[in-house]
C-alpha atoms as a PDB file:
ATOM      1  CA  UNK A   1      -8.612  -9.286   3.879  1.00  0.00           C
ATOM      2  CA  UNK A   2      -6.987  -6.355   1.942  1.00  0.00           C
ATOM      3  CA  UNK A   3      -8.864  -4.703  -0.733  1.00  0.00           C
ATOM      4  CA  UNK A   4      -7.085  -3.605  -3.751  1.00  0.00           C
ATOM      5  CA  UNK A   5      -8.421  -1.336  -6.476  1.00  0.00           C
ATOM      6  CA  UNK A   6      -6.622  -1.971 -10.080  1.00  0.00           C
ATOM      7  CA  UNK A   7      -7.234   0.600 -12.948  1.00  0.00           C
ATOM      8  CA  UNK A   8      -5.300   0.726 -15.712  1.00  0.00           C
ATOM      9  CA  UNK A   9      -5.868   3.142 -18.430  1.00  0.00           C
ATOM     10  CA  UNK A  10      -6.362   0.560 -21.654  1.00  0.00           C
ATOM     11  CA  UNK A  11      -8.922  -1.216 -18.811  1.00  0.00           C
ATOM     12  CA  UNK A  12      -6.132  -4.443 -18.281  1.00  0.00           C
ATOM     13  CA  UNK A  13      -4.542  -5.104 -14.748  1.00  0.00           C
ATOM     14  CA  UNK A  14      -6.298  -8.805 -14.607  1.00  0.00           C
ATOM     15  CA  UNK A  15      -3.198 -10.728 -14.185  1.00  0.00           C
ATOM     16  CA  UNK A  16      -2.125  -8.319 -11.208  1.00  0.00           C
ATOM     17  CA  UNK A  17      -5.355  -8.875  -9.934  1.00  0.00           C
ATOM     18  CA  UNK A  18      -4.619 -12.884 -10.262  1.00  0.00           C
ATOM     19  CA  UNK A  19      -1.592 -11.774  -8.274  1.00  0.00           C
ATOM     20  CA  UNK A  20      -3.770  -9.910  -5.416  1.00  0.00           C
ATOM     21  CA  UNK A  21      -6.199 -12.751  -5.096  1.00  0.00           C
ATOM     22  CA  UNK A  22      -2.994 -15.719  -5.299  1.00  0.00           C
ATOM     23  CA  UNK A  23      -1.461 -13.604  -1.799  1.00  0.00           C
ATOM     24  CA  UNK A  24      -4.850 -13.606   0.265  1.00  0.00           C
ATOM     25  CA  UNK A  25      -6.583 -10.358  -1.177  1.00  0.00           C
ATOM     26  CA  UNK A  26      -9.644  -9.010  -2.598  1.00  0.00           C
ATOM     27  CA  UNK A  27      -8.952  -7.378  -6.198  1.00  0.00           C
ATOM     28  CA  UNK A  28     -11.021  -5.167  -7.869  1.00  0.00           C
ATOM     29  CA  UNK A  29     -10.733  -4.202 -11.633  1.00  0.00           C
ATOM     30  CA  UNK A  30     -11.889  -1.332 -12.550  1.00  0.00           C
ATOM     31  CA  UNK A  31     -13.285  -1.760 -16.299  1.00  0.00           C
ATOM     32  CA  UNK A  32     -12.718   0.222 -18.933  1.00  0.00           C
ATOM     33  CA  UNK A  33     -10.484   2.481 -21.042  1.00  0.00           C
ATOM     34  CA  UNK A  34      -9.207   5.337 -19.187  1.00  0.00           C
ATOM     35  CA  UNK A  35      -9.780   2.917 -16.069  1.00  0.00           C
ATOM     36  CA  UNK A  36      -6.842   4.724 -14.230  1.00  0.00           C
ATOM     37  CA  UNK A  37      -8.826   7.804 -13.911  1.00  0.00           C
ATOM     38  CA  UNK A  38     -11.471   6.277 -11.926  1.00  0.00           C
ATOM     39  CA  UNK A  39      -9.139   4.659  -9.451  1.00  0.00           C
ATOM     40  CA  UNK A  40     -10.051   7.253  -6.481  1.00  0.00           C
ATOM     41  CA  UNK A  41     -13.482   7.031  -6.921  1.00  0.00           C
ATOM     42  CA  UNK A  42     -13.760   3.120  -6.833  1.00  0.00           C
ATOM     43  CA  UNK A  43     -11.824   3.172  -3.734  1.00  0.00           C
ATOM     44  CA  UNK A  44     -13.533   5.408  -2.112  1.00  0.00           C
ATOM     45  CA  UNK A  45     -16.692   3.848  -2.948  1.00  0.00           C
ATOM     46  CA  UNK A  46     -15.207   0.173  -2.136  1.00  0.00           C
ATOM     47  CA  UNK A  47     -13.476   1.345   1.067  1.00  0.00           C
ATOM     48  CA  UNK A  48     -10.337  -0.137  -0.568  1.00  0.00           C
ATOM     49  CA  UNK A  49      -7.135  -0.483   1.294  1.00  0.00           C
ATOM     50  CA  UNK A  50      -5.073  -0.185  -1.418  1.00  0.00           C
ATOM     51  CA  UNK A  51      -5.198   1.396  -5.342  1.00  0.00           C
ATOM     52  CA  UNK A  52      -2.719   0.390  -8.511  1.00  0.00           C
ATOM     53  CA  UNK A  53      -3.033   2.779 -11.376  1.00  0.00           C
ATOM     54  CA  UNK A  54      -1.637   2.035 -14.728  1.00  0.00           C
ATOM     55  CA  UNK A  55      -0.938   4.280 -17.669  1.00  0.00           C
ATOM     56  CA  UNK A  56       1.659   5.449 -19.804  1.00  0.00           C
ATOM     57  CA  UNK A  57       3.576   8.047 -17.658  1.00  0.00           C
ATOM     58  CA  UNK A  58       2.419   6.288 -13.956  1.00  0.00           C
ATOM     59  CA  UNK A  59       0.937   8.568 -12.799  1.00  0.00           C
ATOM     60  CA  UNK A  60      -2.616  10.356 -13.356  1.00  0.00           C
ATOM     61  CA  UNK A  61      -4.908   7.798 -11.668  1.00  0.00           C
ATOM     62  CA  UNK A  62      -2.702   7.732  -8.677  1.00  0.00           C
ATOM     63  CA  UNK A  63      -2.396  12.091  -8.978  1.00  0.00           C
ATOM     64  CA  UNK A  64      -5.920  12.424  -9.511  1.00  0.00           C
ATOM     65  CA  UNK A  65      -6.899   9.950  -6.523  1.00  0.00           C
ATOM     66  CA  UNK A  66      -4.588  11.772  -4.156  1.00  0.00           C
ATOM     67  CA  UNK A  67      -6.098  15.239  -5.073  1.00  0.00           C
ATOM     68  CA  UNK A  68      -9.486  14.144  -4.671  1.00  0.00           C
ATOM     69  CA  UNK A  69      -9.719  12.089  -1.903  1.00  0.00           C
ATOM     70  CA  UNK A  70      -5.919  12.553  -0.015  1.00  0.00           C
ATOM     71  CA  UNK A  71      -4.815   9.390  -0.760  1.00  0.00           C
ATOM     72  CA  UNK A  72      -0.918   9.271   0.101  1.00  0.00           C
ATOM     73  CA  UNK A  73       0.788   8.754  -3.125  1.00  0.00           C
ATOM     74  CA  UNK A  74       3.439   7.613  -5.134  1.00  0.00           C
ATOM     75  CA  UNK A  75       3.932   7.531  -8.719  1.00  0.00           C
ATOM     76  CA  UNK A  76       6.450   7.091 -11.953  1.00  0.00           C
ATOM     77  CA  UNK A  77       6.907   3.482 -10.521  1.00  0.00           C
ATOM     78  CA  UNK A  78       8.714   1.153 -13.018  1.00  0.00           C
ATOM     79  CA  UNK A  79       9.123  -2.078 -10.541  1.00  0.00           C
ATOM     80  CA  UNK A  80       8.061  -3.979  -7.870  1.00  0.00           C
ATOM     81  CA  UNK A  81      10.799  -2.372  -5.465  1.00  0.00           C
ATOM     82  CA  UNK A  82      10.068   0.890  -6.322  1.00  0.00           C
ATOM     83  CA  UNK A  83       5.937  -0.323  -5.149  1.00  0.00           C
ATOM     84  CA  UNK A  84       7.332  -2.200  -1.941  1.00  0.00           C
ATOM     85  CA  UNK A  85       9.570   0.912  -1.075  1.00  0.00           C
ATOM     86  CA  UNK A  86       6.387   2.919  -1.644  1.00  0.00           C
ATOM     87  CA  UNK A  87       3.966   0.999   0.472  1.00  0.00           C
ATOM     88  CA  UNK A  88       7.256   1.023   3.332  1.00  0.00           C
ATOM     89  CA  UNK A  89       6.732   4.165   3.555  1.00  0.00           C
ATOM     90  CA  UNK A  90       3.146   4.729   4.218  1.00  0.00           C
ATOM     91  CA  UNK A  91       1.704   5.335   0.761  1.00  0.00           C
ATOM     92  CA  UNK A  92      -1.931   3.451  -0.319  1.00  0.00           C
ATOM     93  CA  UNK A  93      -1.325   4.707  -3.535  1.00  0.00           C
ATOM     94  CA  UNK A  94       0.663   3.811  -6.383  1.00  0.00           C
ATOM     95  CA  UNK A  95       1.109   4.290  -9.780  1.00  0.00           C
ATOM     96  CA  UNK A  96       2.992   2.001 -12.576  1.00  0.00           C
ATOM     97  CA  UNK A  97       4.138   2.291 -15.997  1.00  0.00           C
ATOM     98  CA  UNK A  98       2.209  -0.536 -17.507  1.00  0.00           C
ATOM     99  CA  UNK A  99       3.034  -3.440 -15.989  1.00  0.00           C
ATOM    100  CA  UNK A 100       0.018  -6.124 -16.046  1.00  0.00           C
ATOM    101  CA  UNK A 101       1.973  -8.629 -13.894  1.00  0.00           C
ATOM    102  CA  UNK A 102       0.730 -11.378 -11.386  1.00  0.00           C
ATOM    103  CA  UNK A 103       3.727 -10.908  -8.997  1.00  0.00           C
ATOM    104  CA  UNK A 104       3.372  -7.219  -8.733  1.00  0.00           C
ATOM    105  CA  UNK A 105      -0.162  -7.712  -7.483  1.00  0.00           C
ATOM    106  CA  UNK A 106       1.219 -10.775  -5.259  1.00  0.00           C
ATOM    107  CA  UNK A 107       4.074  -8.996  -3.826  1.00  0.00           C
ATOM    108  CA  UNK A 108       2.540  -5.787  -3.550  1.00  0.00           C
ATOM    109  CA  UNK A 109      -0.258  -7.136  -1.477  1.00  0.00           C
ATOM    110  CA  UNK A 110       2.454  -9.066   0.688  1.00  0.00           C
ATOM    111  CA  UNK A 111       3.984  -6.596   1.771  1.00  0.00           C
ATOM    112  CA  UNK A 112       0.756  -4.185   2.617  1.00  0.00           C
ATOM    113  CA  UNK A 113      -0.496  -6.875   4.674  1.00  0.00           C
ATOM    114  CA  UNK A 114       3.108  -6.565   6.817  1.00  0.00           C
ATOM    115  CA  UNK A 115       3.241  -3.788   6.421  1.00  0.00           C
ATOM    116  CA  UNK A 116      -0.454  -3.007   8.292  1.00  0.00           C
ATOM    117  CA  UNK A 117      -0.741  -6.438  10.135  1.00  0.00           C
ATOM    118  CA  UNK A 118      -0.143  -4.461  13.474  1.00  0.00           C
END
């Protein structure tokens, strides 16, 4: 089962979560305002395949996580294809505008389960 850490930085990201848990996985929530900063630590702590950091710009949760613990990143997402694209191409990391939606979580956890099922 994949393990997905969500931290958004107004402490939302429950519907993606809805999303993680509707495709198979495990979702995690990280609570809180300024959630998004925490996302490297609660994956590290968790073991967590996977993180989803939400703020404004998309992209200090999933920075801050990379520089901390090497996490491959990417950030500035605004969709689900840019996510998919990202997780194609090895990253564990990404980070969203807001975007508190069920099927990002679903799809995103999709296609890291393909993409990892070897």
């Amino acid at each position: 089962m994949i393990k997905v850490v969500i931290a958004d930085r107004m402490g939302k990201g429950q519907k993606v979560a809805a999303g993680v848990e509707k495709a198979g996985g495990e979702a995690i929530v990280v609570p809180g305002m300024g959630a998004d900063m925490r996302l490297g630590d609660v994956m590290h702590q968790e073991n967590a395949d996977m993180g989803i950091s939400f703020c404004g710009s998309g992209g200090a949760g999933a920075l801050t996580a990379s520089t901390k613990y090497g996490y491959p990143e990417r950030h500035g997402m605004r969709s689900i294809q840019e996510g998919l694209t990202a997780i194609a191409d090895g990253k564990t990391v990404l980070g969203f505008g807001f975007m508190d939606k069920e099927e990002l979580g679903q799809k995103l956890t999709e296609a890291f389960e393909k993409q990892h099922a070897n």
